[in-house]
PDB file of N, CA and C in Angstrom:
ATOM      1  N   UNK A   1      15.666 -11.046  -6.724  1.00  0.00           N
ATOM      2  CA  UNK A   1      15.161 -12.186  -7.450  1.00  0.00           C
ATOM      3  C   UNK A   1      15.928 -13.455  -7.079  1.00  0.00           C
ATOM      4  N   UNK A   2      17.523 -13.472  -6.598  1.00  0.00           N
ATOM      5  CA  UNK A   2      18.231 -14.538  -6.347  1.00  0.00           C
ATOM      6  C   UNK A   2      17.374 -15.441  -5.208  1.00  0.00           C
ATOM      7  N   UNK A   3      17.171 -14.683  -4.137  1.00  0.00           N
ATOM      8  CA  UNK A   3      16.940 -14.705  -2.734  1.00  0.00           C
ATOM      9  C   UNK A   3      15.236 -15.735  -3.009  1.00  0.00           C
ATOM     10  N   UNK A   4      14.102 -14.712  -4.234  1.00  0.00           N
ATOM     11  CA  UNK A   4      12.720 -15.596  -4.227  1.00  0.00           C
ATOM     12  C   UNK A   4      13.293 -16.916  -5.018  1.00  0.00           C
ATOM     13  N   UNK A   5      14.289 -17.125  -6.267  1.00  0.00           N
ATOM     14  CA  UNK A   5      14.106 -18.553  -6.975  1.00  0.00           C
ATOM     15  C   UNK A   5      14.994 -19.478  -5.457  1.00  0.00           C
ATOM     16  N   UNK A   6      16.227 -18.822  -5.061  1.00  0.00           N
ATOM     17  CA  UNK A   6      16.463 -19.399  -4.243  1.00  0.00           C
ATOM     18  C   UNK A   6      15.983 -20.255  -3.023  1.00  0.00           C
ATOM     19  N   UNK A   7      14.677 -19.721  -2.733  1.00  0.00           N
ATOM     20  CA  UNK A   7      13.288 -20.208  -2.245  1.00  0.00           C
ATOM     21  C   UNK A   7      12.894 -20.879  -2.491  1.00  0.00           C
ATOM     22  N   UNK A   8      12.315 -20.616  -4.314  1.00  0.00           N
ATOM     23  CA  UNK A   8      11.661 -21.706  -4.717  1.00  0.00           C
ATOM     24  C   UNK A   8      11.782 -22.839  -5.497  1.00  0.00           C
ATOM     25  N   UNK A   9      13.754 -23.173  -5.364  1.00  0.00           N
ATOM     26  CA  UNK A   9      14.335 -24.380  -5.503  1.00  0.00           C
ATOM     27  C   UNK A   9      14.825 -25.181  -3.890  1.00  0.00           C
ATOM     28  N   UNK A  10      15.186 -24.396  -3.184  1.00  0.00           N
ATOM     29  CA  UNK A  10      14.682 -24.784  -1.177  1.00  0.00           C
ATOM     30  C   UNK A  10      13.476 -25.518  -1.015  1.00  0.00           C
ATOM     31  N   UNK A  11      12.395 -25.135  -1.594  1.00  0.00           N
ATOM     32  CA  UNK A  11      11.005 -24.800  -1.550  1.00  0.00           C
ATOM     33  C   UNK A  11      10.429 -26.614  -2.165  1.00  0.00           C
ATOM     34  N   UNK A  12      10.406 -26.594  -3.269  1.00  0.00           N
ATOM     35  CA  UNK A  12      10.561 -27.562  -3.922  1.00  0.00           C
ATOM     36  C   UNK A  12      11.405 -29.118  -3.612  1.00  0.00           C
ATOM     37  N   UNK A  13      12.494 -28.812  -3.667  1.00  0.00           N
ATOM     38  CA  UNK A  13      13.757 -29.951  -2.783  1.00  0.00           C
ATOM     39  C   UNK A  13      13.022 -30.350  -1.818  1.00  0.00           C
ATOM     40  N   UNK A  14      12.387 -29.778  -1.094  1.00  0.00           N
ATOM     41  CA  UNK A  14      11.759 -30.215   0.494  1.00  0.00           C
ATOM     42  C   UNK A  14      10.281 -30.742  -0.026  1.00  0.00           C
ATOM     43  N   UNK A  15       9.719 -30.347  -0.590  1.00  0.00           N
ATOM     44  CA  UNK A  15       8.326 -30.801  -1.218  1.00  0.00           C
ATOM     45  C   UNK A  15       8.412 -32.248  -2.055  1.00  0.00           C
ATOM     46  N   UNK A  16       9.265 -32.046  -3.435  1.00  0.00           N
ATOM     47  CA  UNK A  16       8.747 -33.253  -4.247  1.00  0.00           C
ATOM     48  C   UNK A  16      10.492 -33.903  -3.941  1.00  0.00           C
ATOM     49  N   UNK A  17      11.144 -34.305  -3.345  1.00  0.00           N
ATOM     50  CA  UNK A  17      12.363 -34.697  -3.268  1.00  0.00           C
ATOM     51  C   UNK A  17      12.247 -36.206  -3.645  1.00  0.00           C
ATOM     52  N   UNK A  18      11.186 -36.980  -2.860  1.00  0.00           N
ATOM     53  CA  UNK A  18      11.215 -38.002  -3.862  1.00  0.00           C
ATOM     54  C   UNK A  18      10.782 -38.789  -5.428  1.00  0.00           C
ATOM     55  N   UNK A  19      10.332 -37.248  -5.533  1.00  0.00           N
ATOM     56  CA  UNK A  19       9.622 -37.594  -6.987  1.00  0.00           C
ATOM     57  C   UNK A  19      10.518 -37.085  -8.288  1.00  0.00           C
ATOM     58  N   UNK A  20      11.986 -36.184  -7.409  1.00  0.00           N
ATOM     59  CA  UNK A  20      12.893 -36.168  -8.520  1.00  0.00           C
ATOM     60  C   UNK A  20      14.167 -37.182  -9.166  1.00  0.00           C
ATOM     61  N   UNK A  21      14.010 -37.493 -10.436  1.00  0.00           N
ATOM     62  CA  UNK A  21      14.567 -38.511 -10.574  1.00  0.00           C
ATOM     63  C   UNK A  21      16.312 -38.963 -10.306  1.00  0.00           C
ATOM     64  N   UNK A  22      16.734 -38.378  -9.188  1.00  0.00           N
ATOM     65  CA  UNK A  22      18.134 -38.341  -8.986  1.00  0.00           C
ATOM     66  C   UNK A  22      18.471 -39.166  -7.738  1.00  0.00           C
ATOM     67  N   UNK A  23      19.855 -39.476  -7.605  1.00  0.00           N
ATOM     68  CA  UNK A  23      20.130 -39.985  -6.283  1.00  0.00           C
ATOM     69  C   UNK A  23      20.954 -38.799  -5.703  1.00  0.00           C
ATOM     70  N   UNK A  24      21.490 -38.108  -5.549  1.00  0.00           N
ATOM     71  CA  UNK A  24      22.192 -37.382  -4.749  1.00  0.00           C
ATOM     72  C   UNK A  24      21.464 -36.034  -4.667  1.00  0.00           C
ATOM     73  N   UNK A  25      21.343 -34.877  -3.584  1.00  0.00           N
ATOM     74  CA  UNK A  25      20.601 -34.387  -3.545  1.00  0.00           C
ATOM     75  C   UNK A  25      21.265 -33.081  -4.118  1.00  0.00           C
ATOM     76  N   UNK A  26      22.293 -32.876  -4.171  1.00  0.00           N
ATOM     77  CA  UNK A  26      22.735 -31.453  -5.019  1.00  0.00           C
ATOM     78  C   UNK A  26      22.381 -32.032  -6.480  1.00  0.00           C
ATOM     79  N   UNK A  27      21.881 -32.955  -7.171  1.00  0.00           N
ATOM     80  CA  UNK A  27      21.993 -33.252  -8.103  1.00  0.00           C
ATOM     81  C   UNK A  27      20.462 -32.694  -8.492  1.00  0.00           C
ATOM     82  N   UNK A  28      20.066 -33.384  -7.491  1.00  0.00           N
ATOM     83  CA  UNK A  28      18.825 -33.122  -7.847  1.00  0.00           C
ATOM     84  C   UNK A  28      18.127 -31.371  -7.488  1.00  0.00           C
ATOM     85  N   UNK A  29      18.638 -30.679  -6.968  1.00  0.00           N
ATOM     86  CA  UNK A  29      18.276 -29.465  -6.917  1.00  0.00           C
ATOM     87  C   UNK A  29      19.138 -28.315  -7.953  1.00  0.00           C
ATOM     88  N   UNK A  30      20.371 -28.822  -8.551  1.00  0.00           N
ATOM     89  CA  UNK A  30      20.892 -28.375  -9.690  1.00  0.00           C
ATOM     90  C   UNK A  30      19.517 -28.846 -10.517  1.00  0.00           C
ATOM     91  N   UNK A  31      18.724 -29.621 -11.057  1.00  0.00           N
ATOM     92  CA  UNK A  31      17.647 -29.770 -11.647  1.00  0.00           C
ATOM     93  C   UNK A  31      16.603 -29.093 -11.797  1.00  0.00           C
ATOM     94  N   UNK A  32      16.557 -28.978 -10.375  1.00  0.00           N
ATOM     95  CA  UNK A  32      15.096 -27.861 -10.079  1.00  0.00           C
ATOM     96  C   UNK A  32      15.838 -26.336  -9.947  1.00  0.00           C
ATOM     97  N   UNK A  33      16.994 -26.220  -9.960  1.00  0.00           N
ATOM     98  CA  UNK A  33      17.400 -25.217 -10.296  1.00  0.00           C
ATOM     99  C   UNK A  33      17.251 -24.779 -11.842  1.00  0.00           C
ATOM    100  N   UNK A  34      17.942 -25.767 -12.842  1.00  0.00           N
ATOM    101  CA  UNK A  34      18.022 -25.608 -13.958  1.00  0.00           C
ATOM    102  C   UNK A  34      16.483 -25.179 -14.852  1.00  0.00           C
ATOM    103  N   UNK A  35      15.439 -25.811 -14.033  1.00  0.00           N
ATOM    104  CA  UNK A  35      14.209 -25.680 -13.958  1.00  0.00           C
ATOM    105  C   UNK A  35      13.436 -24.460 -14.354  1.00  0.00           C
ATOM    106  N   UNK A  36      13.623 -23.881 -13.311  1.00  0.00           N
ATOM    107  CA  UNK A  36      13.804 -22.533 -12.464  1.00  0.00           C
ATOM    108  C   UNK A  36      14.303 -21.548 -13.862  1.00  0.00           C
ATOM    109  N   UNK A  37      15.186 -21.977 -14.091  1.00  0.00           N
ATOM    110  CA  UNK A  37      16.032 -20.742 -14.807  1.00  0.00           C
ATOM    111  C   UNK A  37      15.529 -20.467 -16.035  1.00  0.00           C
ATOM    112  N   UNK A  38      14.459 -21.930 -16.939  1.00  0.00           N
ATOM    113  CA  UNK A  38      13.953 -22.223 -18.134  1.00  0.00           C
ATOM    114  C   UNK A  38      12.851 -21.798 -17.734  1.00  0.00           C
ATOM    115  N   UNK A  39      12.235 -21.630 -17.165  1.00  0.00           N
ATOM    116  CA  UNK A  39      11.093 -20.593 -16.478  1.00  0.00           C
ATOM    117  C   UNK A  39      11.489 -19.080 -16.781  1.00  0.00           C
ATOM    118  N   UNK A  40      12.288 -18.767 -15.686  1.00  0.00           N
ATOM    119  CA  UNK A  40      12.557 -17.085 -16.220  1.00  0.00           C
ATOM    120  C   UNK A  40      13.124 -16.766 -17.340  1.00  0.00           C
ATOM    121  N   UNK A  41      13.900 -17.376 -17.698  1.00  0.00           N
ATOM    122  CA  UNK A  41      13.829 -17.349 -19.315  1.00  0.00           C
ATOM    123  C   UNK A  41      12.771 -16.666 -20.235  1.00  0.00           C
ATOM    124  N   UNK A  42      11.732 -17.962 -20.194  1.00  0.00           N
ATOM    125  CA  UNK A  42      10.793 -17.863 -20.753  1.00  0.00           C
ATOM    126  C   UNK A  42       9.660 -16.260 -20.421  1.00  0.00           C
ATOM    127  N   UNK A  43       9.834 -16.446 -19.111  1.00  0.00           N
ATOM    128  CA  UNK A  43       8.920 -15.173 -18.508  1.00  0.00           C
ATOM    129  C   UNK A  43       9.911 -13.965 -18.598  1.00  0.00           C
ATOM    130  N   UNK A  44      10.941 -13.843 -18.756  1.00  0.00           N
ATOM    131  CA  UNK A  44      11.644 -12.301 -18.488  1.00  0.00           C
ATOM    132  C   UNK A  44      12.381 -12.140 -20.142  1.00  0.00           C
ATOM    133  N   UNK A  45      13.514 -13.155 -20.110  1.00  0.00           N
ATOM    134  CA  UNK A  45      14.347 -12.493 -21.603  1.00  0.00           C
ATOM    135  C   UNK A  45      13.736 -12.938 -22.870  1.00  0.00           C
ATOM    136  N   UNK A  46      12.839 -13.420 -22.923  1.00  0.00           N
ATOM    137  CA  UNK A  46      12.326 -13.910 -24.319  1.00  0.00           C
ATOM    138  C   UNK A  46      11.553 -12.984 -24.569  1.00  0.00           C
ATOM    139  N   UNK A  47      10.290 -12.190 -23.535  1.00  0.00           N
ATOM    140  CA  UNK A  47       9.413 -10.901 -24.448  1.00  0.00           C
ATOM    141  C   UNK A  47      10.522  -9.811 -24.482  1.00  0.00           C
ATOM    142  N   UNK A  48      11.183  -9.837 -23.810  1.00  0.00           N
ATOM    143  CA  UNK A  48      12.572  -8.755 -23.880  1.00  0.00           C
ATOM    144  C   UNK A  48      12.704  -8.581 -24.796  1.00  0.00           C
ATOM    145  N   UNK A  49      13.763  -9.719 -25.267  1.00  0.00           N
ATOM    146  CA  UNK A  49      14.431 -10.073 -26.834  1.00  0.00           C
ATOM    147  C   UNK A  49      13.374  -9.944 -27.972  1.00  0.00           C
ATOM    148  N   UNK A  50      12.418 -10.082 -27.730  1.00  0.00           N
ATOM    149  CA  UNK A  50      11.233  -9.729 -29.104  1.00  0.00           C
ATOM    150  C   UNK A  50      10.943  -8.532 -29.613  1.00  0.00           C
ATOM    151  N   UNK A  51      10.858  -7.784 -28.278  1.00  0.00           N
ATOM    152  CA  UNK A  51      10.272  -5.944 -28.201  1.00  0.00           C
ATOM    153  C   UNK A  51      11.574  -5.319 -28.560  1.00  0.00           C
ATOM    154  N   UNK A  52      12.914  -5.859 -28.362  1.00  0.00           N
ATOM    155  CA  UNK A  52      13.854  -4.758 -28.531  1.00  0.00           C
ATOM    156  C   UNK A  52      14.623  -5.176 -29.865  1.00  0.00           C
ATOM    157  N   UNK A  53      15.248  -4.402 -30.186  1.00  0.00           N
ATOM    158  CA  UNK A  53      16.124  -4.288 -31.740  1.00  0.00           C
ATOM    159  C   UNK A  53      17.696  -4.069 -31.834  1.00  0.00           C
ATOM    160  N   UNK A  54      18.462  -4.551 -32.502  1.00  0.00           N
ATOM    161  CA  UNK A  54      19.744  -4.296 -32.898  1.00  0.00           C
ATOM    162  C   UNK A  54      20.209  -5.612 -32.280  1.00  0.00           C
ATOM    163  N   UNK A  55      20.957  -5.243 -31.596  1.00  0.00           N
ATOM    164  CA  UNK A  55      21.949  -6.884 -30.721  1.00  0.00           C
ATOM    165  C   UNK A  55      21.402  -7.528 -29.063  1.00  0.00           C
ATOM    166  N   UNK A  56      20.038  -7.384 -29.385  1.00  0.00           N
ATOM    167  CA  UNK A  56      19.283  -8.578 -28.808  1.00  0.00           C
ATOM    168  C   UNK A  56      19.546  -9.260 -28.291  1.00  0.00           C
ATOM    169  N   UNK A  57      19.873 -10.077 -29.580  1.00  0.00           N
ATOM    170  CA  UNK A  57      20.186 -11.140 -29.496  1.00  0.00           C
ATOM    171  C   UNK A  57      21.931 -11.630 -28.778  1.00  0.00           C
ATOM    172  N   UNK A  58      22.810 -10.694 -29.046  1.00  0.00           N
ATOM    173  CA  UNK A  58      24.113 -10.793 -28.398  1.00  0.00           C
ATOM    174  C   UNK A  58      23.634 -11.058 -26.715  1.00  0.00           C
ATOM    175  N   UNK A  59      22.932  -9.725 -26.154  1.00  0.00           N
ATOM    176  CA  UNK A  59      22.463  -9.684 -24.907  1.00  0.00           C
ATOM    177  C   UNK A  59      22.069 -10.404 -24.706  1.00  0.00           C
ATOM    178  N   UNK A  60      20.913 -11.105 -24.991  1.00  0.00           N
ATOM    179  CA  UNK A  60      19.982 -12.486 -24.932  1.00  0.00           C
ATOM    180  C   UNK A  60      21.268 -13.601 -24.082  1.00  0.00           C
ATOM    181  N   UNK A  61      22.252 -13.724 -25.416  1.00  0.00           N
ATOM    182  CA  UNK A  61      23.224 -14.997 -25.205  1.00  0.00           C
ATOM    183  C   UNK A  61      23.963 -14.681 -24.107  1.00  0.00           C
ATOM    184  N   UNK A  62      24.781 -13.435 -23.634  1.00  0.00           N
ATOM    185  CA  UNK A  62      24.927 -13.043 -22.664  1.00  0.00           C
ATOM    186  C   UNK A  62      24.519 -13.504 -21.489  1.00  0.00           C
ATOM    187  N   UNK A  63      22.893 -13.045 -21.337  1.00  0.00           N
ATOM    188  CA  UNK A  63      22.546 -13.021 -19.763  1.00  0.00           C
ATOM    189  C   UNK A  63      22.143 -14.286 -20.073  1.00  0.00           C
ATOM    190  N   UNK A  64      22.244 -15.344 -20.538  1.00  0.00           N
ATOM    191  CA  UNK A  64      21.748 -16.772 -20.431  1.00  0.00           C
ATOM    192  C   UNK A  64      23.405 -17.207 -20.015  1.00  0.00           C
ATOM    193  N   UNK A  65      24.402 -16.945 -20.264  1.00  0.00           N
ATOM    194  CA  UNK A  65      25.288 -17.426 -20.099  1.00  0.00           C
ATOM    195  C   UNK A  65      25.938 -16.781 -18.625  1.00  0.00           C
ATOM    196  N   UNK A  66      25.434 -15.718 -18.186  1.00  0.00           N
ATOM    197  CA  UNK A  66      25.395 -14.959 -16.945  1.00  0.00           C
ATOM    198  C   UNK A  66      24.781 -16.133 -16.053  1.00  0.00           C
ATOM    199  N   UNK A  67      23.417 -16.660 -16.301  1.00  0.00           N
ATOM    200  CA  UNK A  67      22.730 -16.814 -15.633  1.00  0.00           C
ATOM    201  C   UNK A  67      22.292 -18.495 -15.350  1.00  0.00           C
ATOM    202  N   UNK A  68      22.704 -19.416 -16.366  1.00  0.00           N
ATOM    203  CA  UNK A  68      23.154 -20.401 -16.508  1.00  0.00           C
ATOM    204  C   UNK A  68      24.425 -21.043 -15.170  1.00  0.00           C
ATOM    205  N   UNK A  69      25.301 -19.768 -15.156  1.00  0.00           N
ATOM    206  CA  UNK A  69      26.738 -19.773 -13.758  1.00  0.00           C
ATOM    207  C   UNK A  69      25.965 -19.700 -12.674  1.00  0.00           C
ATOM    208  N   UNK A  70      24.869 -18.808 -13.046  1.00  0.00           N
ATOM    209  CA  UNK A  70      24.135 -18.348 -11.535  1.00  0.00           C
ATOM    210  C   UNK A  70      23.523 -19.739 -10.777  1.00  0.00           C
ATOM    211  N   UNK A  71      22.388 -19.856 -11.550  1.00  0.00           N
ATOM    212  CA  UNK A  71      21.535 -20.832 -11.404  1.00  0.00           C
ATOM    213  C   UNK A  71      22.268 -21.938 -11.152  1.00  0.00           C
ATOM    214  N   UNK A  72      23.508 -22.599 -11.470  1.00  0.00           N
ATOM    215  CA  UNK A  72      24.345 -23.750 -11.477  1.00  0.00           C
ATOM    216  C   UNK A  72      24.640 -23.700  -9.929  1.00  0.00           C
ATOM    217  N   UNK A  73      25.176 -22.425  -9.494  1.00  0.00           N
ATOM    218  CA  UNK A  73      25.826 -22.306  -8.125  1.00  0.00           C
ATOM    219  C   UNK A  73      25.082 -21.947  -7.098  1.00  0.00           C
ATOM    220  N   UNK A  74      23.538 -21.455  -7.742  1.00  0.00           N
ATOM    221  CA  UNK A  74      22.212 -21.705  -6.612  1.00  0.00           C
ATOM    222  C   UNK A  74      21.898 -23.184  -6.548  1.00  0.00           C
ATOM    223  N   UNK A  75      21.953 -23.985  -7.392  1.00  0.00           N
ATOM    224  CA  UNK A  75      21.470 -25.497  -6.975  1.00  0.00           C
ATOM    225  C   UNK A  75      22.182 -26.357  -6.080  1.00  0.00           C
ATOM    226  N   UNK A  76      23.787 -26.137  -6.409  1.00  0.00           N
ATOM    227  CA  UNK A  76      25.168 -26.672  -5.961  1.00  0.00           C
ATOM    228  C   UNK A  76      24.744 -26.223  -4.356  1.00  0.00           C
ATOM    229  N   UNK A  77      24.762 -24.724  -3.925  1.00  0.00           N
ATOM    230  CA  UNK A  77      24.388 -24.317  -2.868  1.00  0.00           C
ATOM    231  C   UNK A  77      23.349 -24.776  -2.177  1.00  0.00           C
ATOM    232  N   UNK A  78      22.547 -24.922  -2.456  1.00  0.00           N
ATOM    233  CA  UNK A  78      20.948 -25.385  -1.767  1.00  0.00           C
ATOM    234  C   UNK A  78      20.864 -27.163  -1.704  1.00  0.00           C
ATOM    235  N   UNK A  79      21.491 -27.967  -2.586  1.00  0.00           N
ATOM    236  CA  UNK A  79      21.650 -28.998  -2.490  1.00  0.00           C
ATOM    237  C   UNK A  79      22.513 -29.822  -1.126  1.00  0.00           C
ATOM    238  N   UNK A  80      23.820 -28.981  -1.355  1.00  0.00           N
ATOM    239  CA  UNK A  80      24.932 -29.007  -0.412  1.00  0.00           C
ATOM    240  C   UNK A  80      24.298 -28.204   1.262  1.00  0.00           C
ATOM    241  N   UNK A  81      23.237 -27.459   0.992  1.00  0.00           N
ATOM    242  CA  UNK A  81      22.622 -27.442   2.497  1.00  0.00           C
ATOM    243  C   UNK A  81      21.932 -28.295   2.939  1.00  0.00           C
ATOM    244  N   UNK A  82      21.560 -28.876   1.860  1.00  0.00           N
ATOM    245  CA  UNK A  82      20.148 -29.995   2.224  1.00  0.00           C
ATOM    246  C   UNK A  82      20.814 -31.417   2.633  1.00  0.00           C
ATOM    247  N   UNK A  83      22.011 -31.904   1.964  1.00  0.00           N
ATOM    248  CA  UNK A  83      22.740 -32.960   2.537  1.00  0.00           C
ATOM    249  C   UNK A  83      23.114 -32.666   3.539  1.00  0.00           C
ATOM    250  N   UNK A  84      23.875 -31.668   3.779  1.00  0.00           N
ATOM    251  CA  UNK A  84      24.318 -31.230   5.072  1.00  0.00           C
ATOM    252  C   UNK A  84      23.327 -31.139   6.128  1.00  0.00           C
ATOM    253  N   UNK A  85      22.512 -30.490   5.897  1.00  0.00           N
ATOM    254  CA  UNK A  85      21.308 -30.911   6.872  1.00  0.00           C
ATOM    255  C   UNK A  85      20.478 -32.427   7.343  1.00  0.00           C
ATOM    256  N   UNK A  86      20.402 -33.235   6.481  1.00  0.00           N
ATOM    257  CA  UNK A  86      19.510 -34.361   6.384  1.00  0.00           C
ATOM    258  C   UNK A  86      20.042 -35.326   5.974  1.00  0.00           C
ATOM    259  N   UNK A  87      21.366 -35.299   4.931  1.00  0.00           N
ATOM    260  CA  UNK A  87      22.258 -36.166   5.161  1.00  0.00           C
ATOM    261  C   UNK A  87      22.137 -37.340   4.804  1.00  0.00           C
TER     262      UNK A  87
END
């Protein structure tokens, strides 16, 4: 899953780059990263957290806070290629 959002914040950066409201470009793909992550969120741990019982919700806060680090250091990464590249 790292490897497809990783794509489709690459993916994006190269598509709408001037339509995101940032000046620096790790900035702006930490965005579409952060994006990204409020998406799977929504699509993976939220029917999760509904269907299951007891400490959920601990887990819930957990892998958002897992994944929050993640997503931070996929944007940082993909940003920092894209300056580096294009500059």
């Amino acid at each position: 899953m790292g490897m497809i959002f990783g794509f489709c914040v690459s993916y994006s950066l190269l598509r709408f780059y001037g339509k995101i409201p940032a000046r620096s470009p790790i900035l702006k793909s930490v965005i579409l990263s952060f994006l990204f992550l409020v998406i799977a969120l929504i699509l993976v741990d939220v029917p999760m957290m509904l269907y299951a019982s007891g400490d959920a919700l601990n887990y819930f806060f957990i892998g958002v806070a897992f994944n929050v680090v993640r997503f931070l250091f996929l944007g940082i990464a993909v940003g920092h290629l894209y300056n580096k590249r294009y500059g």
